[in-house]
N, C-alpha and C. Protein backbone atom coordinates (compact mmCIF):
# COMPACT_ATOMS: atom_id res chain seq x y z
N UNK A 1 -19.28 12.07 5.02
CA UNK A 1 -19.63 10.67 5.00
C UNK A 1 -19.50 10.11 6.41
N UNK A 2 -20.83 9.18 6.64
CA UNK A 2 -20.19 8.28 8.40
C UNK A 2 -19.51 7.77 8.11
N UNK A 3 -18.53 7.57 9.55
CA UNK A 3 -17.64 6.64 9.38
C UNK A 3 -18.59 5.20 10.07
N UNK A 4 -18.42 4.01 9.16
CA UNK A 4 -18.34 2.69 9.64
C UNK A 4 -18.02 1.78 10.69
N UNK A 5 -18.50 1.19 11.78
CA UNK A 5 -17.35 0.56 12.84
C UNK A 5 -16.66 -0.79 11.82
N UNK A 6 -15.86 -1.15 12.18
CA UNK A 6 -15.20 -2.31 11.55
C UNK A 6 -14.31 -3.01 12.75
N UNK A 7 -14.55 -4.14 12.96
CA UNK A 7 -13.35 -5.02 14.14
C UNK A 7 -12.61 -5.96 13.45
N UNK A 8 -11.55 -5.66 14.11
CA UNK A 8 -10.36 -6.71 13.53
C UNK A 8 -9.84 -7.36 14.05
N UNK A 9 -9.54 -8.64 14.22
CA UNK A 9 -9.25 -9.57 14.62
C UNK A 9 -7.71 -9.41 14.33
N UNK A 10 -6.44 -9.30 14.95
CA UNK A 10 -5.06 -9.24 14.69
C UNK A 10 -4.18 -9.85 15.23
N UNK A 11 -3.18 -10.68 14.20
CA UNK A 11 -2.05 -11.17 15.15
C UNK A 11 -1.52 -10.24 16.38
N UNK A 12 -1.10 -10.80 17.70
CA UNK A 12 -0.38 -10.03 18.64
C UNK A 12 0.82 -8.82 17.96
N UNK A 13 1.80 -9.63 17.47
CA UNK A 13 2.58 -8.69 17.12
C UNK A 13 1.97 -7.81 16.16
N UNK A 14 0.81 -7.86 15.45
CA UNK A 14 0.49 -6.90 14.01
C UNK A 14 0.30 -5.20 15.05
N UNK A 15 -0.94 -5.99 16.06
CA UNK A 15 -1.28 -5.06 17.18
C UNK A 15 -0.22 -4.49 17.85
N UNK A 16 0.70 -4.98 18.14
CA UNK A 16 1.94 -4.67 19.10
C UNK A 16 2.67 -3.52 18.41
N UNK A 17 3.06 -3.55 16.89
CA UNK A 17 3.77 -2.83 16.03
C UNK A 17 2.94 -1.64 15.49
N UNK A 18 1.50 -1.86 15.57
CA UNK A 18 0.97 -0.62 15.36
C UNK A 18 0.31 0.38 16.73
N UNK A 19 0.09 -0.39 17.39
CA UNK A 19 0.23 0.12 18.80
C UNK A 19 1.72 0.94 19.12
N UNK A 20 3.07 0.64 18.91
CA UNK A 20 4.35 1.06 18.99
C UNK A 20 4.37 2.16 18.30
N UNK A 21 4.19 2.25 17.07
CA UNK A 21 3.85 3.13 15.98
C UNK A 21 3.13 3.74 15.98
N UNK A 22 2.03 4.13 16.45
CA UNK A 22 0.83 5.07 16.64
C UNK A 22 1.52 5.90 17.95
N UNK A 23 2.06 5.06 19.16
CA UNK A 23 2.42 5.92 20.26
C UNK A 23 3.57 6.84 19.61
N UNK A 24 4.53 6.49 18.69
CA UNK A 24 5.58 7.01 18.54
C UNK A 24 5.33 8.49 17.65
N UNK A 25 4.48 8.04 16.79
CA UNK A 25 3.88 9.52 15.97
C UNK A 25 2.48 10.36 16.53
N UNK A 26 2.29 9.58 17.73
CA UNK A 26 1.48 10.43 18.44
C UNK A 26 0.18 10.65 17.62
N UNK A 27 -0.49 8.73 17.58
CA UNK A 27 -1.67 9.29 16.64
C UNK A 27 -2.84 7.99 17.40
N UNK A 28 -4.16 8.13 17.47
CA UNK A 28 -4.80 7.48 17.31
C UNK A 28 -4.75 5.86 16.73
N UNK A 29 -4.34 4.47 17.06
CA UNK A 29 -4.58 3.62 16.29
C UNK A 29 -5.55 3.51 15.58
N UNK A 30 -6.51 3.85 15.82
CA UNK A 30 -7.61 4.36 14.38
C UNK A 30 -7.17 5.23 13.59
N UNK A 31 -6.28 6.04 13.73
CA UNK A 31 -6.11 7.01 12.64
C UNK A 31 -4.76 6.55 11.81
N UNK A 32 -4.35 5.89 12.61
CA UNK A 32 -2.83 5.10 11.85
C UNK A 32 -3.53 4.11 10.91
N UNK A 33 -4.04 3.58 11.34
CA UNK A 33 -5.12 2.43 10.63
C UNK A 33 -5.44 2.52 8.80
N UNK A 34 -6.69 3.63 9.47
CA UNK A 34 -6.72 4.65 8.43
C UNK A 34 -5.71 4.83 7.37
N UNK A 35 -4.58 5.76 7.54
CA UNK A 35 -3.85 5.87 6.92
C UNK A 35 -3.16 4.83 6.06
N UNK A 36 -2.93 3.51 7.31
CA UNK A 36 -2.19 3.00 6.13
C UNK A 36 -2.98 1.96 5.27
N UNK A 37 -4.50 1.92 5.19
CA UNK A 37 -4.90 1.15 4.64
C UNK A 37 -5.28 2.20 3.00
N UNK A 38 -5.66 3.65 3.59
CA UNK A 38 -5.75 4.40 2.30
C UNK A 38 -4.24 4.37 1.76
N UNK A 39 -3.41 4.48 1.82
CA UNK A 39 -2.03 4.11 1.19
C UNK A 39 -1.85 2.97 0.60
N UNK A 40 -2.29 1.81 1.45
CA UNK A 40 -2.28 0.47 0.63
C UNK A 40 -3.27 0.66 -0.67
N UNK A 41 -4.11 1.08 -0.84
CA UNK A 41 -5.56 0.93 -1.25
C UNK A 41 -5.15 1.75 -3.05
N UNK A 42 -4.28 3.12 -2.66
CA UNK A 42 -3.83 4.18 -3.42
C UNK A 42 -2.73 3.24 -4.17
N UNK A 43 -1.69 2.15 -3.62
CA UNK A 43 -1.00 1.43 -4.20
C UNK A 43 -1.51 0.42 -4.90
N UNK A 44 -2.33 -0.12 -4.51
CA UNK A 44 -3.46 -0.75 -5.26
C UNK A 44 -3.79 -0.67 -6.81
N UNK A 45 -4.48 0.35 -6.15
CA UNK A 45 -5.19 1.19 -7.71
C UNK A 45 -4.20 1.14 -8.54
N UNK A 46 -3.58 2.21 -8.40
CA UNK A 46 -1.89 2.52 -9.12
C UNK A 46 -1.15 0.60 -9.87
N UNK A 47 -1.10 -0.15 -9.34
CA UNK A 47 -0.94 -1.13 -9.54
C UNK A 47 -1.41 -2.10 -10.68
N UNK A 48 -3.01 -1.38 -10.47
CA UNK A 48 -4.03 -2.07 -11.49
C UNK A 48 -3.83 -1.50 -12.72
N UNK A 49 -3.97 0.09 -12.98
CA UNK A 49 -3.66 0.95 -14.00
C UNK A 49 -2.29 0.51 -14.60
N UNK A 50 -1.57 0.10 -13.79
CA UNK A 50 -0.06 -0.10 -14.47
C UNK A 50 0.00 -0.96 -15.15
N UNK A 51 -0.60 -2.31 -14.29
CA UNK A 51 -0.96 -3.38 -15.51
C UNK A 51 -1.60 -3.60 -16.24
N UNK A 52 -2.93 -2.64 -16.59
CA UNK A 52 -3.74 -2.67 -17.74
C UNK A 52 -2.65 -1.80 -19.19
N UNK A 53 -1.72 -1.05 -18.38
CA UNK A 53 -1.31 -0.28 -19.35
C UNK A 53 0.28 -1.45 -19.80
N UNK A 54 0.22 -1.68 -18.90
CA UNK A 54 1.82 -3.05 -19.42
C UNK A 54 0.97 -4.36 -20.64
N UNK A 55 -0.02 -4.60 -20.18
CA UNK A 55 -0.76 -5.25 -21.38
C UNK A 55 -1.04 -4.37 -22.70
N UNK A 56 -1.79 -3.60 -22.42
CA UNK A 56 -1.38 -2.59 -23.73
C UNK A 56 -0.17 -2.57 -24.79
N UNK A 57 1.04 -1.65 -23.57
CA UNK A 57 1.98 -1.94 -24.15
C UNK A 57 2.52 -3.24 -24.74
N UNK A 58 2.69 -3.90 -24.58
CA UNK A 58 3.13 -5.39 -25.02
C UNK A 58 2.54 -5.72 -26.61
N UNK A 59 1.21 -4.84 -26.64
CA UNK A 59 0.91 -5.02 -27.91
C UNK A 59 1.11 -4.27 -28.75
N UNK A 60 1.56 -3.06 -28.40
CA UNK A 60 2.25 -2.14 -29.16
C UNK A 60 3.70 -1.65 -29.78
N UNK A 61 4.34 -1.35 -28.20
CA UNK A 61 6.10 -1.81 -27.90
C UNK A 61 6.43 -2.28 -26.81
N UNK A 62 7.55 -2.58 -27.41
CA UNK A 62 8.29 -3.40 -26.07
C UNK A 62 9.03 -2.37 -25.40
N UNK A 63 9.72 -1.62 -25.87
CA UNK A 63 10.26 -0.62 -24.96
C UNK A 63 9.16 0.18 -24.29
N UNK A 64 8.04 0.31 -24.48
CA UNK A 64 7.07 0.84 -23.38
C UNK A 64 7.26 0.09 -22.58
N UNK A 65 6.74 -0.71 -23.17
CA UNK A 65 6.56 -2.29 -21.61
C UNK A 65 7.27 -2.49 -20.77
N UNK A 66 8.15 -2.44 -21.26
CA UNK A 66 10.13 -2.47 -20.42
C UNK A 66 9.65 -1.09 -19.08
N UNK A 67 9.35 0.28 -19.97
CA UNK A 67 8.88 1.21 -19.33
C UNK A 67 8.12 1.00 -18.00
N UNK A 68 6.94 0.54 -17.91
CA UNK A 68 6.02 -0.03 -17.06
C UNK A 68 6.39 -1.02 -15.99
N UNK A 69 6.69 -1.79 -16.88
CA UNK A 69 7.01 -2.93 -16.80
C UNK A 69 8.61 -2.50 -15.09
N UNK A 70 9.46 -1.70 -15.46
CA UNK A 70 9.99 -1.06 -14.35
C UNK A 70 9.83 -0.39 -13.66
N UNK A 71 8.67 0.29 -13.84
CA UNK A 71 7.96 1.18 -12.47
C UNK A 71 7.13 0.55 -11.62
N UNK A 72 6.36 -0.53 -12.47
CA UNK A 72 5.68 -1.38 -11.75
C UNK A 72 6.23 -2.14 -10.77
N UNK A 73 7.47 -2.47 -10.84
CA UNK A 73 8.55 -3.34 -10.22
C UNK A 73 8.93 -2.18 -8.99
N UNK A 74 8.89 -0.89 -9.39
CA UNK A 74 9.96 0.28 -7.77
C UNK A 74 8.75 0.40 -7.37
N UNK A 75 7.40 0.14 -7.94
CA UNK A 75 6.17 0.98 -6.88
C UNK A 75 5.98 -0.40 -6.29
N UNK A 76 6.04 -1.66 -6.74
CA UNK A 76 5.70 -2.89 -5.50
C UNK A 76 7.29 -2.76 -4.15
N UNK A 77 8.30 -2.44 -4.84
CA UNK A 77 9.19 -1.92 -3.91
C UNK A 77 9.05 -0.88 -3.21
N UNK A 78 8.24 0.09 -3.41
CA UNK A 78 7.83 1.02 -2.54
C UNK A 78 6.86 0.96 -1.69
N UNK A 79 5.85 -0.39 -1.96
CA UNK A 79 5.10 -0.98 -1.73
C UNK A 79 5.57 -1.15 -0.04
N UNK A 80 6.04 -2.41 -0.68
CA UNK A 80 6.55 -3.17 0.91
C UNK A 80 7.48 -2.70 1.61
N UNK A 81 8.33 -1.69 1.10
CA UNK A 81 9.36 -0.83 2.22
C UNK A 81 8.72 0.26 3.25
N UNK A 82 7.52 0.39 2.38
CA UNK A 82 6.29 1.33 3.09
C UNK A 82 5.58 0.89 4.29
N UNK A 83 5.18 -0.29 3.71
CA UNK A 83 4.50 -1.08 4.97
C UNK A 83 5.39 -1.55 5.83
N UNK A 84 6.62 -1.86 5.24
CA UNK A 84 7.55 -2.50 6.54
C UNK A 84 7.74 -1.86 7.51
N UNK A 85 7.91 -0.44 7.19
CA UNK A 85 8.43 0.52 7.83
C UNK A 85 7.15 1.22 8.72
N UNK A 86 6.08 1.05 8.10
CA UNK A 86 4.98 1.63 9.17
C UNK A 86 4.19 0.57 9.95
N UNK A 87 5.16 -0.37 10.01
CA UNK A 87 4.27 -1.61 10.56
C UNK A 87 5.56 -1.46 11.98
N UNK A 88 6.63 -1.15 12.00
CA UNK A 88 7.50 -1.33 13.21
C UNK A 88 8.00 -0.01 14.33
């Protein structure tokens, strides 16, 4: 598949921290980019499925839901500890 150009307009520091971060793992800021937007994107998805299936549940059991309903909660925590951490 081509790749697309795309420009982004970024706060200083957004640039600053992924600029820091790309030098430190020795990668392309395009390829850091990349990465962490397919990661966001993969959390995403995952996100959506969880809550179609937490609605489900709810109409079925509640201890599913509870189920979901707490993973959904460590993957938005995995969420933002992810990005925090690849943003500095």
């Amino acid at each position: 598949m081509k790749n697309e150009k795309l420009t982004l307009n970024l706060p200083p520091e957004l640039l600053e921290a992924i600029e820091k971060k790309a030098k430190r793992e020795k990668k392309k800021k395009e390829d850091l980019i990349k990465e962490l937007l397919a990661f966001y994107l993969s959390i995403e998805d995952r996100k959506t499925r969880i809550k179609k299936e937490i609605v489900k549940s709810y109409k079925t059991s509640s201890e599913t839901s509870l189920f979901f309903s707490r993973e959904f909660f460590e993957l938005e925590q995995e969420l933002y500890k992810e990005l925090f951490n690849n943003i500095k």
